[in-house]
C-alpha atoms as a PDB file:
ATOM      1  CA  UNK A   1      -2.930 -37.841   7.694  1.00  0.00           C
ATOM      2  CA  UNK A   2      -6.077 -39.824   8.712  1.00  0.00           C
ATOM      3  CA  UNK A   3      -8.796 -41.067   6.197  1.00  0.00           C
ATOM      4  CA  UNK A   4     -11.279 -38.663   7.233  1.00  0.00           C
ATOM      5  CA  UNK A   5      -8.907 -35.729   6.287  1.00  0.00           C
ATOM      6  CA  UNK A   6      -8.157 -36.786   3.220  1.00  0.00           C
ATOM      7  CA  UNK A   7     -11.409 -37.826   2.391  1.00  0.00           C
ATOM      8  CA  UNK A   8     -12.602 -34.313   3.066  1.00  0.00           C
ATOM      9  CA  UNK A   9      -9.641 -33.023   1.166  1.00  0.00           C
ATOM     10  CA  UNK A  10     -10.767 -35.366  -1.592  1.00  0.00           C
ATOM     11  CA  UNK A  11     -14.220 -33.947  -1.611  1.00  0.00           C
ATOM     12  CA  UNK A  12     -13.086 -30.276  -2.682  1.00  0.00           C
ATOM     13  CA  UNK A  13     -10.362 -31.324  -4.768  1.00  0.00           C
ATOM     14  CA  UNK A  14     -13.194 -30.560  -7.501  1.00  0.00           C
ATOM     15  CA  UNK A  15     -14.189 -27.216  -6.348  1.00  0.00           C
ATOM     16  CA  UNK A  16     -10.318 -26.024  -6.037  1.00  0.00           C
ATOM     17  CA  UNK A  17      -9.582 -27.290  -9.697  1.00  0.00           C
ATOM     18  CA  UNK A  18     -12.377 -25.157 -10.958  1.00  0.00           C
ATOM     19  CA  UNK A  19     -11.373 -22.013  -8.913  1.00  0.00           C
ATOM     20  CA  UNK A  20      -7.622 -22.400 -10.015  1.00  0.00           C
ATOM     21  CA  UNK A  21      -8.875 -23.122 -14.092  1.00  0.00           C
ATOM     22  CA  UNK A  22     -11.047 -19.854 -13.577  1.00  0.00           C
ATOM     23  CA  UNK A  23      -8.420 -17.907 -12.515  1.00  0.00           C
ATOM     24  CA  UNK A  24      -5.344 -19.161 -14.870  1.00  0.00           C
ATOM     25  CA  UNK A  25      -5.668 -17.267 -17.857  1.00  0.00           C
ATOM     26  CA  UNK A  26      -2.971 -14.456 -18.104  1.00  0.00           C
ATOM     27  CA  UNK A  27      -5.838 -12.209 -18.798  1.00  0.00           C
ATOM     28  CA  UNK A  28      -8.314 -13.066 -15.885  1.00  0.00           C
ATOM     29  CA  UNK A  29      -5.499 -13.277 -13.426  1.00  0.00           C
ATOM     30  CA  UNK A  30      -4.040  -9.862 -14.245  1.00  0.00           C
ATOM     31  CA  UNK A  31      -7.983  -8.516 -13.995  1.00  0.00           C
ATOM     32  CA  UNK A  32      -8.407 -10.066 -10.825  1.00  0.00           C
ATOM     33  CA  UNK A  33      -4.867  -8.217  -9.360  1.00  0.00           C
ATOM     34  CA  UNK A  34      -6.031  -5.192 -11.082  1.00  0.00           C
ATOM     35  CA  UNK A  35      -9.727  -5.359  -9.419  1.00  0.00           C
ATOM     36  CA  UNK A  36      -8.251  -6.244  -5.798  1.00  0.00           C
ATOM     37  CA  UNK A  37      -6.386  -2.905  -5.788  1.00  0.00           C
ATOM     38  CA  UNK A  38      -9.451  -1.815  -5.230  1.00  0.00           C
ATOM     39  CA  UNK A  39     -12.877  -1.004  -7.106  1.00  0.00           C
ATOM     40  CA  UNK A  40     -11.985  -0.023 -11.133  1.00  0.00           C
ATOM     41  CA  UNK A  41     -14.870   0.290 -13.417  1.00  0.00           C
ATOM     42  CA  UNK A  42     -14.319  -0.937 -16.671  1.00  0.00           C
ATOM     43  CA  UNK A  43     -13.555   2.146 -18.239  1.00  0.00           C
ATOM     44  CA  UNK A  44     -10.270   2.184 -16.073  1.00  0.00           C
ATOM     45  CA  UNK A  45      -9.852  -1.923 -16.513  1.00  0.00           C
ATOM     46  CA  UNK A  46      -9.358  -1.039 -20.336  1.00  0.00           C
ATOM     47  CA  UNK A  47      -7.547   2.429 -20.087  1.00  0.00           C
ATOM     48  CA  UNK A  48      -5.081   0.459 -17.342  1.00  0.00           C
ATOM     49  CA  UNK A  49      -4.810  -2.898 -18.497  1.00  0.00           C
ATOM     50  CA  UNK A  50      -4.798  -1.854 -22.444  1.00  0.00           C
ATOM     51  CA  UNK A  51      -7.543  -4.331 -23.065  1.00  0.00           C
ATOM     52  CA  UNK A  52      -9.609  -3.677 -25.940  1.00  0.00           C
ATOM     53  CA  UNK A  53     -13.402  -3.519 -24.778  1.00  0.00           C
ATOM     54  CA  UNK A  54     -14.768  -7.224 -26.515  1.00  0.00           C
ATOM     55  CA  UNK A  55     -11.971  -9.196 -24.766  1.00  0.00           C
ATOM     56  CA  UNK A  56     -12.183  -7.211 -21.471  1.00  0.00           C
ATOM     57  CA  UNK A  57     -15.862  -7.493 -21.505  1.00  0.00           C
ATOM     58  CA  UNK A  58     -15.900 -11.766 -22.094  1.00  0.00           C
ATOM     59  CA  UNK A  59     -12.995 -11.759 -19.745  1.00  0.00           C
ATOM     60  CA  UNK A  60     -14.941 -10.070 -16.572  1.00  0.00           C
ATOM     61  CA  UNK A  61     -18.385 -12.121 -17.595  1.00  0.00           C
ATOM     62  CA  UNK A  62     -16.414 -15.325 -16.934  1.00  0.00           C
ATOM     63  CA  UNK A  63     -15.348 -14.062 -13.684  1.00  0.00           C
ATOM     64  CA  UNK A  64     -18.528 -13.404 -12.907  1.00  0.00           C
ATOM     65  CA  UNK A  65     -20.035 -16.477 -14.358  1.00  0.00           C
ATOM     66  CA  UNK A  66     -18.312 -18.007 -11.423  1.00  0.00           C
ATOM     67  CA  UNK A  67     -18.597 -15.696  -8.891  1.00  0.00           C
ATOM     68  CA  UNK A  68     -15.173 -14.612  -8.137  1.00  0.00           C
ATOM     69  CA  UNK A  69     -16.071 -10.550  -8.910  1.00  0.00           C
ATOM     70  CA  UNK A  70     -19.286  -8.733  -8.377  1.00  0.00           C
ATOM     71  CA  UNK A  71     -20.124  -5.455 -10.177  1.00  0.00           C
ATOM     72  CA  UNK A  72     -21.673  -2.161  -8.564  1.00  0.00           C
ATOM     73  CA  UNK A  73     -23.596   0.214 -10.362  1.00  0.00           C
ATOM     74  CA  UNK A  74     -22.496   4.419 -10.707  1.00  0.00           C
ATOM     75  CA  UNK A  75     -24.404   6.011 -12.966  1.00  0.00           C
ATOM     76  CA  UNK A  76     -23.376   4.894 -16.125  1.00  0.00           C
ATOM     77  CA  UNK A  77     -20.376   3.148 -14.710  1.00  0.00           C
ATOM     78  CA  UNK A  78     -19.951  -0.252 -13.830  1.00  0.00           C
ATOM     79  CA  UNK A  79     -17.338  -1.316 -10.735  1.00  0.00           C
ATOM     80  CA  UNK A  80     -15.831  -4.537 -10.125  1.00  0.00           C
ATOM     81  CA  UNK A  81     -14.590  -5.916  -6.727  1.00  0.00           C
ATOM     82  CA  UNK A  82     -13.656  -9.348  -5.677  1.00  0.00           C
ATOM     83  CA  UNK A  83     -16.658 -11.522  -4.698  1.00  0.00           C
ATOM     84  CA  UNK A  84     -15.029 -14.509  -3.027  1.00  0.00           C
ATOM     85  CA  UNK A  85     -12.636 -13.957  -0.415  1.00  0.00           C
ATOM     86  CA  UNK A  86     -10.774 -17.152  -1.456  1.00  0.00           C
ATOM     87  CA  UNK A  87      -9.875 -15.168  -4.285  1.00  0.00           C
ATOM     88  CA  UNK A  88      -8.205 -12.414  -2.175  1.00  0.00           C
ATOM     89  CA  UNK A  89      -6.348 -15.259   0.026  1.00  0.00           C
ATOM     90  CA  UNK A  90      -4.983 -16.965  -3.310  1.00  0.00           C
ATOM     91  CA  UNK A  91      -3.428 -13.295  -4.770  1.00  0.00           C
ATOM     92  CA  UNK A  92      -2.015 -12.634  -1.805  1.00  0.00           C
ATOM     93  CA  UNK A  93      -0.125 -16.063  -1.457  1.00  0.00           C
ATOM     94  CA  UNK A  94       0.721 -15.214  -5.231  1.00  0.00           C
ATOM     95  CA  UNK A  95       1.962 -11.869  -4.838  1.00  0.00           C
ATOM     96  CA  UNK A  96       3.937 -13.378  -2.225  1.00  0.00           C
ATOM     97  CA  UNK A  97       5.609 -16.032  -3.843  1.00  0.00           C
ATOM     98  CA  UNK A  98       6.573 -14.081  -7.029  1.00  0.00           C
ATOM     99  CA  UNK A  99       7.064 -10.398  -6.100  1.00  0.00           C
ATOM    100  CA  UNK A 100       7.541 -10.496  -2.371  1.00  0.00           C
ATOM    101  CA  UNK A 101       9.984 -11.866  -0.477  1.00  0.00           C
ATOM    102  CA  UNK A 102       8.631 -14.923   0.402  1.00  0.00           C
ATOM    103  CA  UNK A 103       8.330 -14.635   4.280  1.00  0.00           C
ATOM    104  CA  UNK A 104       5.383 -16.089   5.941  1.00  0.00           C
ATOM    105  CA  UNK A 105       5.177 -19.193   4.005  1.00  0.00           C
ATOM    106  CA  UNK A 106       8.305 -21.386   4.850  1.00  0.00           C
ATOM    107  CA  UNK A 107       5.286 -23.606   6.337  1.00  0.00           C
ATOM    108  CA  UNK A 108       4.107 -24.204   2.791  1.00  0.00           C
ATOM    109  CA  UNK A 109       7.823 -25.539   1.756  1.00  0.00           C
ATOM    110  CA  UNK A 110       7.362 -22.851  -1.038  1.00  0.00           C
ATOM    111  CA  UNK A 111      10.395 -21.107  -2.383  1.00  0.00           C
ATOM    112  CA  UNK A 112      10.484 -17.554  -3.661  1.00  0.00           C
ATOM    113  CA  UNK A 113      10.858 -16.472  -7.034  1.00  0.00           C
ATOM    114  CA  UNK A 114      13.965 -14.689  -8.013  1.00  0.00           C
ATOM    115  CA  UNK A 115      13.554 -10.751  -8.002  1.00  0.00           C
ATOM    116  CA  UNK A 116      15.356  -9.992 -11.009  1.00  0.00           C
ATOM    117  CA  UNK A 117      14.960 -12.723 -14.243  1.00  0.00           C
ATOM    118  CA  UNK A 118      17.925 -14.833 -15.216  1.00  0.00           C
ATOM    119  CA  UNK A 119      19.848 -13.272 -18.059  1.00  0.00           C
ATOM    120  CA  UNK A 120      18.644 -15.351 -20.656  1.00  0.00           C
ATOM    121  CA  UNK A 121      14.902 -14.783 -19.305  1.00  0.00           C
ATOM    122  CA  UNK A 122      14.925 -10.819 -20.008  1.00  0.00           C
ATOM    123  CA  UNK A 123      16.587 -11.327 -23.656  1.00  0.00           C
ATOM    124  CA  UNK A 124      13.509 -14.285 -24.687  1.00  0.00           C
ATOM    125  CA  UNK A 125       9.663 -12.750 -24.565  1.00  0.00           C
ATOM    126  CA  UNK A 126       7.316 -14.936 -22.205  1.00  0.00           C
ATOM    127  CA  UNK A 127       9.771 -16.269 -20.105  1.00  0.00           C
ATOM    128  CA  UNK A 128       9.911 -13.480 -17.250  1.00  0.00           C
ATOM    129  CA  UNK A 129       7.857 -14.934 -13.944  1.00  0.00           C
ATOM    130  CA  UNK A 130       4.664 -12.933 -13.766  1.00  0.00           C
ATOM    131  CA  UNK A 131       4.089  -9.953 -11.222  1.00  0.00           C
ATOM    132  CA  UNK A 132       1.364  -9.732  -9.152  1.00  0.00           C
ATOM    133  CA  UNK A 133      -0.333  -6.982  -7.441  1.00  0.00           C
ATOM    134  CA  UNK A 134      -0.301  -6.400  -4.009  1.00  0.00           C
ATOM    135  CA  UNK A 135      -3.837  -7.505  -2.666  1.00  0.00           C
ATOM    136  CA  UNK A 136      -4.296  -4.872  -0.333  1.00  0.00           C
ATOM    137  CA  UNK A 137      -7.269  -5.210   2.884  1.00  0.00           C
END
């Protein structure tokens, strides 16, 4: 690797930590696979996700604080889609990794996650690997 590339690596080191903090709350990461399915309002966030409207509604104003969903007005609806297409890119390497099978990213030296938990992992809550959503184009 020369200097310069890692020097310019170095420089958005920053910027990548933020996006990944952003998006690692089980709440905002399961809003963000809901809301690349395709455009939900927030009626159909809370009705889908069984979020109860305070915590949905501090949830989506931090992804919006940093840009990462916008909203779209219908009557007296509001509609979230993903704002930042880096966003997209990172769910779809997700979804990959833990509920695909892992092809397409051998270049990454990433290894799948098993499809079905170990036996001790289904008896013991909060152990499961999360499932992501298909990020669909």
């Amino acid at each position: 690797m020369t200097t310069a590339h890692l020097d310019a690596m170095k420089a958005q080191v920053p910027e990548v930590a933020e996006l990944l903090r952003t998006m690692a709350t089980p709440t905002r990461l399961l809003l963000l696979c809901q809301i690349a399915q395709g455009e939900p309002s927030v009626a159909d966030l809370e009705r889908d996700l069984g979020l109860r409207q305070p915590g949905l509604s501090q949830q989506l104003a931090e992804l919006r604080r940093f840009d990462l969903v916008k909203t779209r007005r219908e009557s007296r609806s509001i509609h979230y889609s993903i704002a930042d297409p880096r966003v997209r890119t990172l769910l779809g390497a997700l979804h990959a990794i833990f509920c695909g099978d892992g092809s397409g990213l051998p270049a990454l030296g990433v290894e799948p996650a098993s499809a079905s938990p170990a036996p001790d992992a289904a008896r013991t809550p909060g152990t499961q690997a999360a499932r992501f959503a298909r990020v669909t184009r």
